[in-house]
Protein backbone atom coordinates (compact mmCIF):
# COMPACT_ATOMS: atom_id res chain seq x y z
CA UNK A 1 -7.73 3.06 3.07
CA UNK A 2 -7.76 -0.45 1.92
CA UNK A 3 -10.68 -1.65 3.35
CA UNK A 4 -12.75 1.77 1.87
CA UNK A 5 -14.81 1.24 -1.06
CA UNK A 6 -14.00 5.05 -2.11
CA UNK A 7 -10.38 6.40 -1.87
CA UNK A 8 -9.78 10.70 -2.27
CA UNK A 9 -6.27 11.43 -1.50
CA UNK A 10 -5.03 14.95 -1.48
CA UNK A 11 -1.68 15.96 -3.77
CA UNK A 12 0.71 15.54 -1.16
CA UNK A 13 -0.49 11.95 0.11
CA UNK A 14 1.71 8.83 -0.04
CA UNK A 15 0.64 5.49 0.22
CA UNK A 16 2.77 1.74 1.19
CA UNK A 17 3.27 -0.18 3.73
CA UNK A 18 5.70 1.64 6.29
CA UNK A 19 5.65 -1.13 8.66
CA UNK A 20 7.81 -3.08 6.21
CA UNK A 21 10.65 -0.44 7.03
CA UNK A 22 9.89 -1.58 10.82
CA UNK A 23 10.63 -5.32 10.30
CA UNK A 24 7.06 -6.17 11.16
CA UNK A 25 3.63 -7.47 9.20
CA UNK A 26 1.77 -5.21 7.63
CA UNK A 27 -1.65 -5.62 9.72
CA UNK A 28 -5.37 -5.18 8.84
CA UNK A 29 -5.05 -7.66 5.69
CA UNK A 30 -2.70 -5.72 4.43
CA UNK A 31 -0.69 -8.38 2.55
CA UNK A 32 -4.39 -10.25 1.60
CA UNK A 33 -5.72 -6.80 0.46
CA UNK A 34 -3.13 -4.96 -1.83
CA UNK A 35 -2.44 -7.94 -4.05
CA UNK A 36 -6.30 -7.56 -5.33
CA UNK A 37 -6.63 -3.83 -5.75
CA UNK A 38 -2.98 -3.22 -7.58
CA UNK A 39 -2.10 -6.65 -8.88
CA UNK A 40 0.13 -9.04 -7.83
CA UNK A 41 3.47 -7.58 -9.22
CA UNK A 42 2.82 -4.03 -7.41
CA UNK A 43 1.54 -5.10 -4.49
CA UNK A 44 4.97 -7.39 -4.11
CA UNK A 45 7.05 -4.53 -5.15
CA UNK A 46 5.26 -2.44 -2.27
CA UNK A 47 5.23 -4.89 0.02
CA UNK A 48 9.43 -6.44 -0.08
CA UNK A 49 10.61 -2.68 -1.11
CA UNK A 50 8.75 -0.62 2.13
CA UNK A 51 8.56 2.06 -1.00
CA UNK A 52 6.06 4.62 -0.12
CA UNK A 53 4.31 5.81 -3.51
CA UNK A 54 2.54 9.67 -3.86
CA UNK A 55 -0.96 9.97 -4.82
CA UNK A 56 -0.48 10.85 -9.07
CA UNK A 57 1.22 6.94 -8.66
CA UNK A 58 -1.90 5.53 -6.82
């Protein structure tokens, strides 16, 4: 969803990076991408924490 230029998500949709919880990189740009659409703080937050967010957050 990243990558879109338009992003619907339903009520019940949850966003993060899950691979965090894996031990491995988030891929696709992932780590290049969030930064610029959430800001730097968030995207860190997101990103060391594996915390999934729901849509109303988004």
């Amino acid at each position: 969803a990243m990558a879109c230029h338009l992003r619907i998500a339903a009520e019940g949709a949850r966003f993060g990076q899950p691979e965090i919880n894996l031990g491995i990189i988030p891929g696709y740009g992932g780590t290049q991408r969030l930064p610029r659409l959430i800001g730097i703080s968030n995207a860190l937050h997101l990103l060391l924490s594996g915390e999934m967010i729901d849509a109303q957050r988004a």
